[in-house]
PDB file of N, CA and C in Angstrom:
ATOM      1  N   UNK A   1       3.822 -31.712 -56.840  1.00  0.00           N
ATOM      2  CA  UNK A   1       2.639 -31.271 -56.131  1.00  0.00           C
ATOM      3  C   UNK A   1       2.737 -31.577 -54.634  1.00  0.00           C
ATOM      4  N   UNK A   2       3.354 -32.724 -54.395  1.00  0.00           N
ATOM      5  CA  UNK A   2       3.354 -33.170 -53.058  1.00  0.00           C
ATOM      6  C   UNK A   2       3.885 -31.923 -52.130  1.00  0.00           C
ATOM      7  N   UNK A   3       5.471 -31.842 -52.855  1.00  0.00           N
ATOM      8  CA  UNK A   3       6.467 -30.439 -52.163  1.00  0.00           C
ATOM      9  C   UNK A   3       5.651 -29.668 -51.913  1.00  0.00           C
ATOM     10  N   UNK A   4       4.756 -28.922 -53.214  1.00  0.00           N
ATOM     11  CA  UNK A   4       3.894 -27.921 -52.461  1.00  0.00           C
ATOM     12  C   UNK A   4       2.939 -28.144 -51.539  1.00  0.00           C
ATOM     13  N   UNK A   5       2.211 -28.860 -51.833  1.00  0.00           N
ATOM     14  CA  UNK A   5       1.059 -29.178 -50.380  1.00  0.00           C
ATOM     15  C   UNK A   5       1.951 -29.198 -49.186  1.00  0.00           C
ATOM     16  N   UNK A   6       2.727 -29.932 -49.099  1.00  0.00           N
ATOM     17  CA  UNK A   6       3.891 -29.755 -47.803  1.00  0.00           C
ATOM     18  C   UNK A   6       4.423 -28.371 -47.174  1.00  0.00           C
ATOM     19  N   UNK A   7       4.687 -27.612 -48.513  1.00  0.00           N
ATOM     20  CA  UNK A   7       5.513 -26.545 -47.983  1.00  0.00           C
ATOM     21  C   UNK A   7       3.779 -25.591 -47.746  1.00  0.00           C
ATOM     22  N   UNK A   8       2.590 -25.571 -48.205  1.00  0.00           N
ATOM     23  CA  UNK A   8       1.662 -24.883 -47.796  1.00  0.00           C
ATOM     24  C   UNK A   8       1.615 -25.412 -46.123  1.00  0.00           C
ATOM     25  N   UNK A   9       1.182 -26.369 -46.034  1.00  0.00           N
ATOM     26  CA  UNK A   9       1.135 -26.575 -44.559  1.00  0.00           C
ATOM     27  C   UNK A   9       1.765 -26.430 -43.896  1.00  0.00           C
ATOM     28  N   UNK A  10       3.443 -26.149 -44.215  1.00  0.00           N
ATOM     29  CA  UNK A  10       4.331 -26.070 -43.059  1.00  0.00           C
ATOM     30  C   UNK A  10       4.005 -24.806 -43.186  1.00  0.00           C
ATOM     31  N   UNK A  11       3.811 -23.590 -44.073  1.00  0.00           N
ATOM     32  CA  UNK A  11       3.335 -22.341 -44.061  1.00  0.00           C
ATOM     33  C   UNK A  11       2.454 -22.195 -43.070  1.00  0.00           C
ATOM     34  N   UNK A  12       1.356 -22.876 -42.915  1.00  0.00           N
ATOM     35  CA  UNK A  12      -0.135 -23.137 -41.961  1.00  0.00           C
ATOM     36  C   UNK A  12       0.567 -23.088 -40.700  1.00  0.00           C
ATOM     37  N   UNK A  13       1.188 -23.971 -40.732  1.00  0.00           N
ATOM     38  CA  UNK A  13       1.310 -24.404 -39.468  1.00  0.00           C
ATOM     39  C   UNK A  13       2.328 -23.257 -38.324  1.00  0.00           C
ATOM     40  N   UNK A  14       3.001 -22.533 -39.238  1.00  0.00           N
ATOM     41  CA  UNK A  14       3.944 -21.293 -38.706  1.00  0.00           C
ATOM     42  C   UNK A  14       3.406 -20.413 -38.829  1.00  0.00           C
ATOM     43  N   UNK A  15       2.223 -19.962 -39.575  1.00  0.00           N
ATOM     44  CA  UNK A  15       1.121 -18.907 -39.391  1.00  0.00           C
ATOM     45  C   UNK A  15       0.237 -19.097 -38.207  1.00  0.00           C
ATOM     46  N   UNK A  16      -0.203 -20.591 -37.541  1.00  0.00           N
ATOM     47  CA  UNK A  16      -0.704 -20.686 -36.500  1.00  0.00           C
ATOM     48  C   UNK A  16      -0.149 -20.673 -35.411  1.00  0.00           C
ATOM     49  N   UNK A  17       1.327 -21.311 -35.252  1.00  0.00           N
ATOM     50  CA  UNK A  17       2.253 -20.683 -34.198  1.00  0.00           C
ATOM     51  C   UNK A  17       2.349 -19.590 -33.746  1.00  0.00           C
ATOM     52  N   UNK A  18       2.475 -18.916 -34.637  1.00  0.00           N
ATOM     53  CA  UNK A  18       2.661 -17.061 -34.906  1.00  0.00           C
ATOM     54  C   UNK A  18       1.472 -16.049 -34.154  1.00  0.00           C
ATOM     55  N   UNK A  19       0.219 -16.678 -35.164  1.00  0.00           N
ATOM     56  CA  UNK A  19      -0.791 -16.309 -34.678  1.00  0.00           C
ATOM     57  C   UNK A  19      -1.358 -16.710 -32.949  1.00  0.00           C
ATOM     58  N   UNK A  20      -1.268 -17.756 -32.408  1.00  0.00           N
ATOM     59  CA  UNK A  20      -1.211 -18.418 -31.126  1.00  0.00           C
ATOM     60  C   UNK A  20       0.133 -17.523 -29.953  1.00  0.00           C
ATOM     61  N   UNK A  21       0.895 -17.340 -30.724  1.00  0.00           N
ATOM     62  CA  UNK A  21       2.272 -16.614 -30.094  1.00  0.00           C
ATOM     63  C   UNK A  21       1.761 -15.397 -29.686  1.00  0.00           C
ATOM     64  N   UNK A  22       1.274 -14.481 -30.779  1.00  0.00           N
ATOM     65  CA  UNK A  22       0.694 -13.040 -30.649  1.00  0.00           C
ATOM     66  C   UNK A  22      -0.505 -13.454 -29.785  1.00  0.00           C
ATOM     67  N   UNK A  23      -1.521 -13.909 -29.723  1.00  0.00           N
ATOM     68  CA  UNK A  23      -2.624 -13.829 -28.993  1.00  0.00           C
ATOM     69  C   UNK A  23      -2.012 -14.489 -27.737  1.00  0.00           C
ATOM     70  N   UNK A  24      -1.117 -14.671 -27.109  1.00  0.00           N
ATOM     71  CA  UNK A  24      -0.574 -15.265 -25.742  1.00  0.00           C
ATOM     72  C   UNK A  24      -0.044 -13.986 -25.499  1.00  0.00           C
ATOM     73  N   UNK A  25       0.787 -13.260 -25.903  1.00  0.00           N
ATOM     74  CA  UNK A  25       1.622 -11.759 -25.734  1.00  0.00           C
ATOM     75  C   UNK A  25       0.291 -11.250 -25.340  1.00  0.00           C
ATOM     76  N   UNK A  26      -0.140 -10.648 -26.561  1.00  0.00           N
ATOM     77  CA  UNK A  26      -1.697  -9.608 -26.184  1.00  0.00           C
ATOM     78  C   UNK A  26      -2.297  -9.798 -24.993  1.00  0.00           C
ATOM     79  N   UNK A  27      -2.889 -11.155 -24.846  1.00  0.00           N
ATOM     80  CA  UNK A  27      -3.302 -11.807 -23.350  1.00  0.00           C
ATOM     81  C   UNK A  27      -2.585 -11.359 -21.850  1.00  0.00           C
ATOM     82  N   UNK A  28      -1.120 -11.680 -22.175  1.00  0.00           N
ATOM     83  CA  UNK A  28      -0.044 -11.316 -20.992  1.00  0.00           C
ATOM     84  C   UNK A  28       0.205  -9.580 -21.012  1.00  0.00           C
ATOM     85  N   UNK A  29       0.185  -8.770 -22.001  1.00  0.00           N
ATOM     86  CA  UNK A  29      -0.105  -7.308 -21.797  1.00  0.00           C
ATOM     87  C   UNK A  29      -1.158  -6.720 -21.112  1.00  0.00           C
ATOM     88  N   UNK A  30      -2.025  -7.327 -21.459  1.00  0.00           N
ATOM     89  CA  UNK A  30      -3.202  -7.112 -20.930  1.00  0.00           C
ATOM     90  C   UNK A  30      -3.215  -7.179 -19.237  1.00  0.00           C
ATOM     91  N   UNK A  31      -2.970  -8.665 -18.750  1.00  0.00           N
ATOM     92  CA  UNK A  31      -3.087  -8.585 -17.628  1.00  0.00           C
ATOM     93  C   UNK A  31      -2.320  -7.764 -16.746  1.00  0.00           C
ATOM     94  N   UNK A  32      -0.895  -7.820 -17.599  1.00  0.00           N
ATOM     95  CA  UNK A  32       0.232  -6.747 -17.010  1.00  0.00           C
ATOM     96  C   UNK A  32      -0.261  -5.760 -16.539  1.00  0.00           C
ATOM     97  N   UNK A  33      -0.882  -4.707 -17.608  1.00  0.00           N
ATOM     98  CA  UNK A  33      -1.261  -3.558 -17.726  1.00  0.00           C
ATOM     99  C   UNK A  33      -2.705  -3.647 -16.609  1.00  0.00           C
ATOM    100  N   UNK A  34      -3.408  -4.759 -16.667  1.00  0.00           N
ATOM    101  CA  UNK A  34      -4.471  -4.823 -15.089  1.00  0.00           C
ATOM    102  C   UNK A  34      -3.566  -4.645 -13.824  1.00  0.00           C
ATOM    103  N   UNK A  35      -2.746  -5.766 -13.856  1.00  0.00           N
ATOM    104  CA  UNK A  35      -1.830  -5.446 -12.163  1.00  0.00           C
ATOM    105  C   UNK A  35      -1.045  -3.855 -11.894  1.00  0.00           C
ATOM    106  N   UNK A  36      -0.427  -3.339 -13.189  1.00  0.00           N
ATOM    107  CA  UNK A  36      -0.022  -1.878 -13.101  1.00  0.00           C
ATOM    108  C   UNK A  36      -1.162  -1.065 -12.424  1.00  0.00           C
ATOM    109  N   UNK A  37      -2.631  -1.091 -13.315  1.00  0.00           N
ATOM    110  CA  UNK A  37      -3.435  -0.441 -12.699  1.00  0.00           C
ATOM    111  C   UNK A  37      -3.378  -0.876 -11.068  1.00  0.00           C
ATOM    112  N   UNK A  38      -4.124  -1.888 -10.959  1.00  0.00           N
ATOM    113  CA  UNK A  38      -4.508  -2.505  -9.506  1.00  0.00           C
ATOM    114  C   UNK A  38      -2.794  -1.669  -8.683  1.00  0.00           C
ATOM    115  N   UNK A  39      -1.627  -1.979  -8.767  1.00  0.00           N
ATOM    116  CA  UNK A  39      -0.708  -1.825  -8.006  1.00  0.00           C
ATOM    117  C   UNK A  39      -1.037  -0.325  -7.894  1.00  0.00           C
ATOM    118  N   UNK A  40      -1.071   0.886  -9.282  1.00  0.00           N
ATOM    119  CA  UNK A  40      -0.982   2.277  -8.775  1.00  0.00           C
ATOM    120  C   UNK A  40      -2.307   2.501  -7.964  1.00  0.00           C
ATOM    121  N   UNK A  41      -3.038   1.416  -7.955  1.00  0.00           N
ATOM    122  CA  UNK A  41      -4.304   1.928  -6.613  1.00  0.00           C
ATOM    123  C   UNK A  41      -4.085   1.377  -5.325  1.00  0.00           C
ATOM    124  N   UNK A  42      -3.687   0.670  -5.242  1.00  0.00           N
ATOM    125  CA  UNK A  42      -2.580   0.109  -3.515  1.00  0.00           C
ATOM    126  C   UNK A  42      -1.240   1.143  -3.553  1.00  0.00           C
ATOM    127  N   UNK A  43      -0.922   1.558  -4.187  1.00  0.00           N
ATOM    128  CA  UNK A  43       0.259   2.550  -4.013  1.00  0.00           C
ATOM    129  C   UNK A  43      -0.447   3.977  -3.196  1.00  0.00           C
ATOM    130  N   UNK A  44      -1.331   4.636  -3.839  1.00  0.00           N
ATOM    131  CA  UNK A  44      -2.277   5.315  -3.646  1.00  0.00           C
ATOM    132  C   UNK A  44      -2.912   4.763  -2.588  1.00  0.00           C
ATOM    133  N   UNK A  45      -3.347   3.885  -1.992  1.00  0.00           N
ATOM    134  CA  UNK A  45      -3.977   3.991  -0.863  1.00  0.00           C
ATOM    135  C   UNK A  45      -3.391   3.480   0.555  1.00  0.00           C
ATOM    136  N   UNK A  46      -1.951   3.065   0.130  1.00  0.00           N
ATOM    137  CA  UNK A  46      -0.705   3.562   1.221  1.00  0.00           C
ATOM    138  C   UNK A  46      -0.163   4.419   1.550  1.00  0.00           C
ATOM    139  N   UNK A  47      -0.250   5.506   0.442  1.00  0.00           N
ATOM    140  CA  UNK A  47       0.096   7.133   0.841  1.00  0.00           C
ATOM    141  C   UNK A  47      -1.140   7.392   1.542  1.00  0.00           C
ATOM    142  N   UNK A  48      -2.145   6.993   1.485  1.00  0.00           N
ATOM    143  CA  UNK A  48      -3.512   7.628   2.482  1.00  0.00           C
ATOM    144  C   UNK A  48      -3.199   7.047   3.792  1.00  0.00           C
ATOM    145  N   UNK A  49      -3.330   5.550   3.910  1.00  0.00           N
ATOM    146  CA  UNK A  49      -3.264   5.062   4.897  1.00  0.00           C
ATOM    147  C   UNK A  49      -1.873   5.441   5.646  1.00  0.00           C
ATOM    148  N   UNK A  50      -0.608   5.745   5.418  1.00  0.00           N
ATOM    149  CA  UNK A  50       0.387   6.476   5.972  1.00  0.00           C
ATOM    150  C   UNK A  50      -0.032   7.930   6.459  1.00  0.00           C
ATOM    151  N   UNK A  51      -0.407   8.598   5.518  1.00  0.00           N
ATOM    152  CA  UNK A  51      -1.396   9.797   6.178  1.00  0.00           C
ATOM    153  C   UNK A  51      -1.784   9.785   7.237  1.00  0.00           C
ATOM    154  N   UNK A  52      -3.017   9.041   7.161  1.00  0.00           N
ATOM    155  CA  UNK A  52      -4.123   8.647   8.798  1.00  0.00           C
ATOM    156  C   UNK A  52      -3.259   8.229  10.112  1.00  0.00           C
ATOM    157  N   UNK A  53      -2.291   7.670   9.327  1.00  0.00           N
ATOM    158  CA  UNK A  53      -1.115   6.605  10.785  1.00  0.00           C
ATOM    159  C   UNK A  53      -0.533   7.903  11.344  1.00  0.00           C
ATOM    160  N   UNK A  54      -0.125   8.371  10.280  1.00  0.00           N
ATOM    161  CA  UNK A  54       0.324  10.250  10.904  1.00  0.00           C
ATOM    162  C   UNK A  54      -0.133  10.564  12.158  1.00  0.00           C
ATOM    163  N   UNK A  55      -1.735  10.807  11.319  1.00  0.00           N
ATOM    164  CA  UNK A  55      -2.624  12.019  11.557  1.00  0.00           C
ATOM    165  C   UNK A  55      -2.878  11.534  13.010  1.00  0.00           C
ATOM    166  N   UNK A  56      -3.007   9.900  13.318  1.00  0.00           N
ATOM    167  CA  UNK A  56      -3.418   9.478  14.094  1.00  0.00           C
ATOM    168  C   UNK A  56      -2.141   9.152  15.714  1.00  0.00           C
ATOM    169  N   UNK A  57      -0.820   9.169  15.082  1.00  0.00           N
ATOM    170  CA  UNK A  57       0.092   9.465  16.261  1.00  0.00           C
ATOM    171  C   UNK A  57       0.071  10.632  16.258  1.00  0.00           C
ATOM    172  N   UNK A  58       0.226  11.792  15.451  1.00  0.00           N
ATOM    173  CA  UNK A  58      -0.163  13.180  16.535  1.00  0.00           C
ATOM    174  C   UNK A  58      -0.916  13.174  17.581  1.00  0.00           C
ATOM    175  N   UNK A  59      -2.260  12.482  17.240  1.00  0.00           N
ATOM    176  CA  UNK A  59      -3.297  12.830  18.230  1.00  0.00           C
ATOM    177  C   UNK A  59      -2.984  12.013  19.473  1.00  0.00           C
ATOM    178  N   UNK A  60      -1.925  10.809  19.364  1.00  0.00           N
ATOM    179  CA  UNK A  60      -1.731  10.218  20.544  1.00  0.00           C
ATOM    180  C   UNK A  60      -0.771  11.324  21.637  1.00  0.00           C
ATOM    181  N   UNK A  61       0.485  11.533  20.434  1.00  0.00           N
ATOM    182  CA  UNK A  61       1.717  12.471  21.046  1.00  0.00           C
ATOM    183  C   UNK A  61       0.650  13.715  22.018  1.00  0.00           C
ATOM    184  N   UNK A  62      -0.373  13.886  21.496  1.00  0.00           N
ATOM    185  CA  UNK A  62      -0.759  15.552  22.200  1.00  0.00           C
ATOM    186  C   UNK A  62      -1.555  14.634  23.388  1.00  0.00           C
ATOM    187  N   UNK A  63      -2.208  13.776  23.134  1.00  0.00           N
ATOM    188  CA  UNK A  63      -2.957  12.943  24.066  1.00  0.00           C
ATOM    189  C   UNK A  63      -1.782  12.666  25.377  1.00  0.00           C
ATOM    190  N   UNK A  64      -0.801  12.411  25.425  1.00  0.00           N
ATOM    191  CA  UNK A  64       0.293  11.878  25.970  1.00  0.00           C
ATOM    192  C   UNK A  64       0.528  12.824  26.485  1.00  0.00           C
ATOM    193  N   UNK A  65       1.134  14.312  25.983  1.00  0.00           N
ATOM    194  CA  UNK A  65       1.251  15.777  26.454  1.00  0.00           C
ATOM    195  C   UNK A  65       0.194  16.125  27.176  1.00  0.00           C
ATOM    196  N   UNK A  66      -1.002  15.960  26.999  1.00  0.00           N
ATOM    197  CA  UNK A  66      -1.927  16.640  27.472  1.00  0.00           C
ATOM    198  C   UNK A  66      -2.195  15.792  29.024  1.00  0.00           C
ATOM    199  N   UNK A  67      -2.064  14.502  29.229  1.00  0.00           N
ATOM    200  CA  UNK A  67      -2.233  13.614  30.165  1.00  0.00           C
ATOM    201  C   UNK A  67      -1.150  14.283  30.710  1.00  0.00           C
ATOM    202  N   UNK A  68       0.316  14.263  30.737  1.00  0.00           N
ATOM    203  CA  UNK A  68       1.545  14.211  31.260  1.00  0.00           C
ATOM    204  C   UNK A  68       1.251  15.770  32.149  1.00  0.00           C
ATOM    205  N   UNK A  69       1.047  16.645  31.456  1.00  0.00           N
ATOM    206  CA  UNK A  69       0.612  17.565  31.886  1.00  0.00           C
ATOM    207  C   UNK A  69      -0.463  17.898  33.081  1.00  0.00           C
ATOM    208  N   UNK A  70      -1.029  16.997  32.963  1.00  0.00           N
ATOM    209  CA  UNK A  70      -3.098  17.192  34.023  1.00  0.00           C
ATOM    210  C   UNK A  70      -2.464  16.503  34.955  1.00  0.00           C
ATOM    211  N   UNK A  71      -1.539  15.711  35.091  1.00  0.00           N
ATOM    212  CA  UNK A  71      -0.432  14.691  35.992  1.00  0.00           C
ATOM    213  C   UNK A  71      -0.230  16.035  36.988  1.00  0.00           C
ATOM    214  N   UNK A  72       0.701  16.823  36.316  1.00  0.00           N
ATOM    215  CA  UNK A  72       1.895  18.063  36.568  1.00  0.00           C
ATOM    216  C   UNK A  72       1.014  18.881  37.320  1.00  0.00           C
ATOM    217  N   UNK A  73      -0.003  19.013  37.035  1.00  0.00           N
ATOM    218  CA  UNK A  73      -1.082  20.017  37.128  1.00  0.00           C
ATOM    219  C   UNK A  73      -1.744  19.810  38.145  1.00  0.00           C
ATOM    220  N   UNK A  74      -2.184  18.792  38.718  1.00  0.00           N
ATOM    221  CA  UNK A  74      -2.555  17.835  39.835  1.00  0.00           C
ATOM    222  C   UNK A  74      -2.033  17.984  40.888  1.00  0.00           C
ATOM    223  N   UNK A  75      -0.568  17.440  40.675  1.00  0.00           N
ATOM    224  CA  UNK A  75       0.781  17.575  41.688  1.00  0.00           C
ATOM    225  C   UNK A  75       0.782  18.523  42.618  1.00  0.00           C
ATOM    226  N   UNK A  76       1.137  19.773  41.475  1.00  0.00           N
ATOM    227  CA  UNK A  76       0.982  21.201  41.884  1.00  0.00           C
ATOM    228  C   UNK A  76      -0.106  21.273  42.793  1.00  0.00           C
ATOM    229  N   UNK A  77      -1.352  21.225  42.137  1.00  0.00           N
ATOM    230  CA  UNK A  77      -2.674  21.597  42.716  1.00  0.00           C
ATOM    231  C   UNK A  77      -2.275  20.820  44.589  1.00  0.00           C
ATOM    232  N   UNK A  78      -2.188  19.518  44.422  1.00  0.00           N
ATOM    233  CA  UNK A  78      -2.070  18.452  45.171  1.00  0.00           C
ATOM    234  C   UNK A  78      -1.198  19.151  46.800  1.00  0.00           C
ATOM    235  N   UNK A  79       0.044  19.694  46.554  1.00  0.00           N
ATOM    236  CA  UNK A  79       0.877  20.572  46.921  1.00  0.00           C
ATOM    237  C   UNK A  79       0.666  21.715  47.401  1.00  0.00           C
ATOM    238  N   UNK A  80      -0.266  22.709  46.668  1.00  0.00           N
ATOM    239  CA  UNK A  80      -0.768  23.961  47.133  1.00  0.00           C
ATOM    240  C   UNK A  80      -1.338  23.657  48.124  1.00  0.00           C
ATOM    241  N   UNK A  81      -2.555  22.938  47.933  1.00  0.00           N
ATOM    242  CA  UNK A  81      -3.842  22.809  48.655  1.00  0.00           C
ATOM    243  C   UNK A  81      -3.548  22.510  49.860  1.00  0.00           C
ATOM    244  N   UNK A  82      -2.305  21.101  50.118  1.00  0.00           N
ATOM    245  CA  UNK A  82      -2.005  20.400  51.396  1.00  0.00           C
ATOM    246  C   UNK A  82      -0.773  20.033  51.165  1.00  0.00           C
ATOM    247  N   UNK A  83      -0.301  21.441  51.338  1.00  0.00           N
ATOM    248  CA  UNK A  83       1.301  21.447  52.008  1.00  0.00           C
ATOM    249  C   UNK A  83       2.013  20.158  53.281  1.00  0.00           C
ATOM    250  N   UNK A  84       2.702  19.733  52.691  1.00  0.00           N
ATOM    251  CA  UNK A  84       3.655  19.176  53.551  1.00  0.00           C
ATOM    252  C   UNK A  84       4.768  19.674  54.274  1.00  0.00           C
ATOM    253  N   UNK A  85       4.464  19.184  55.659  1.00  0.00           N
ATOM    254  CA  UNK A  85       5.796  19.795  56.377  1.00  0.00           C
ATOM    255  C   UNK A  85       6.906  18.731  56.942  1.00  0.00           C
ATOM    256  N   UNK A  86       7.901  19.274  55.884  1.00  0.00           N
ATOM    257  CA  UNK A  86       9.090  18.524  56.384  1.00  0.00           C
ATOM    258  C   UNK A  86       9.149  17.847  57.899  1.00  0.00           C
ATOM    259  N   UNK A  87       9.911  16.326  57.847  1.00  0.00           N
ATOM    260  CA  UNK A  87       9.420  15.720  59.030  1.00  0.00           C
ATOM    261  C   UNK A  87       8.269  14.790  59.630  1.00  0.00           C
ATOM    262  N   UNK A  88       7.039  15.087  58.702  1.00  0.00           N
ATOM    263  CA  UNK A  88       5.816  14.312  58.932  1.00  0.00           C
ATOM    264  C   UNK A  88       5.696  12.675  58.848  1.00  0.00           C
TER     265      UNK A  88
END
């Protein structure tokens, strides 16, 4: 009788390992599968925010063109208006 009571509990006791083992896995899937989510929504909102960084040096590049230009434009104007004569 003893053997068996023994060998039941060592049964117990590797059914609660087991059981404790699986509910630690399940637990760690779980969170996995939270950070997957959370990461494909920071993935997703670096393709946006790369977007805007875009969207937002174009508007400098034409800003830059458009200044460089009103510069050019000036010059000219600057030139027409009050010619210089060689010598002055």
């Amino acid at each position: 009788m003893d053997e068996r009571k023994r060998k039941w509990m060592e049964s117990n006791r590797e059914s609660v390992a087991n059981e404790l083992l699986a509910q630690s896995i399940k637990v760690k899937e779980e969170a996995y599968i939270e950070m997957e989510v959370a990461n494909d929504i920071l993935r997703a909102q670096t393709m946006e925010l790369a977007d805007c960084l875009h969207f937002l040096n174009s508007i400098l590049e034409i800003k830059a063109y458009l200044l460089l230009s009103s510069i050019r434009f000036f010059a000219c104007l600057d030139l027409l208006m009050f010619p210089r004569v060689v010598g002055e």
